[in-house]
Protein backbone atom coordinates (compact mmCIF):
# COMPACT_ATOMS: atom_id res chain seq x y z
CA UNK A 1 109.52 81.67 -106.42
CA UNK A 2 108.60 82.76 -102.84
CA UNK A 3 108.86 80.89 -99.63
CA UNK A 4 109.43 81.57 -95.82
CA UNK A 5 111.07 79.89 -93.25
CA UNK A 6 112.34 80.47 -89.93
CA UNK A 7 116.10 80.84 -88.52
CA UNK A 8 118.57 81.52 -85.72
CA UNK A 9 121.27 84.34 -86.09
CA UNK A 10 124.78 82.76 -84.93
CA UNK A 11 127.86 84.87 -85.18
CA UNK A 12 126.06 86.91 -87.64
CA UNK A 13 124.95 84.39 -90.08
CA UNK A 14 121.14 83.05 -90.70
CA UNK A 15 120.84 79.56 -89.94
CA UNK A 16 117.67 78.60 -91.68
CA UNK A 17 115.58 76.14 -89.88
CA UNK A 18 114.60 73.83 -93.12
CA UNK A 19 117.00 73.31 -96.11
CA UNK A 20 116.20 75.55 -98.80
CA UNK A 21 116.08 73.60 -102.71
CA UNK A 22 117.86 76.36 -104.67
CA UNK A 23 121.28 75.51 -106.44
CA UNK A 24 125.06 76.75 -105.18
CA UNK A 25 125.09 80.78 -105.45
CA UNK A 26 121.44 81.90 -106.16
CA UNK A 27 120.94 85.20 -105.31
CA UNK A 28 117.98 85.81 -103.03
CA UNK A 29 116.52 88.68 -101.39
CA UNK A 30 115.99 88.42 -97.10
CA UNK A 31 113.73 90.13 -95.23
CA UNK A 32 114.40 89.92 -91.25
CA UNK A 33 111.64 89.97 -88.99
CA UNK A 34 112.63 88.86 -85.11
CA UNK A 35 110.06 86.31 -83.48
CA UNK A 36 109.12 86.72 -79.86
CA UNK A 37 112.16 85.97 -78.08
CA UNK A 38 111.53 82.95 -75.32
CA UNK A 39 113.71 84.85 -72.78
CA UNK A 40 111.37 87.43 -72.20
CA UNK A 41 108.69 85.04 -72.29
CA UNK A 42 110.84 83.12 -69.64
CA UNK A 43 111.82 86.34 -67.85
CA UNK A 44 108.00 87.26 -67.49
CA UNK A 45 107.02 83.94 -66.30
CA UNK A 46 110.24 84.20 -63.77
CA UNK A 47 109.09 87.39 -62.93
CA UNK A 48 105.44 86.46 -62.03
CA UNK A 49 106.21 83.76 -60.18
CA UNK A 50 108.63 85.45 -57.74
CA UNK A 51 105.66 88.10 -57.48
CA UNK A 52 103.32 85.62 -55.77
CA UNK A 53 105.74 83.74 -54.36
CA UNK A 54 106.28 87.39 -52.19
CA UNK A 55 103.06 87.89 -51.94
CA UNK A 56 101.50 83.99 -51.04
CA UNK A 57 105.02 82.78 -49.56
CA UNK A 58 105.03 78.75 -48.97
CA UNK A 59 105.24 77.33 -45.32
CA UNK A 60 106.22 73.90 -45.52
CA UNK A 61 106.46 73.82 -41.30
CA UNK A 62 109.47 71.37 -41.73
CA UNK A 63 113.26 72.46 -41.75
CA UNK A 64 115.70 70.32 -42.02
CA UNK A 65 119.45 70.53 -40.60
CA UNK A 66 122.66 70.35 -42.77
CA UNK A 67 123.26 66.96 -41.56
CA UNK A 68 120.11 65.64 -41.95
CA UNK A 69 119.99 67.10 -45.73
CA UNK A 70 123.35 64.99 -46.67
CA UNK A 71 122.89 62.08 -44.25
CA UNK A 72 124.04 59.07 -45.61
CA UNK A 73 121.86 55.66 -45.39
């Protein structure tokens, strides 16, 4: 029998993602393959953003004082 699923590593165990039907102490063989991780994903995003922020920087033309931030109505 061969199937794959996905997991997360925590403290050093595999968490698989989907039960697996196989009974109590079944030996199986594992073969670990890392996904893309979504912090570098998020990182590059991040990253590309601040770029053109730099480079295209937003002028709203309004500041606002302290104050008028936390004034209550």
């Amino acid at each position: 029998m061969k199937t794959q699923t996905s997991g997360t590593v925590d403290r050093g165990q595999v968490l698989l993602d989907e039960p697996v039907h196989l009974p109590d102490q079944t030996r199986v063989q594992v073969t670990i393959e890392l996904k893309e991780d979504w912090r570098l994903r998020y990182r590059s995003g991040l990253d590309h953003f601040l770029k053109r922020i730099r480079e295209k920087p937003i002028h709203a033309g309004v500041h606002f004082r302290r104050e008028e931030l936390h004034e209550r109505h």
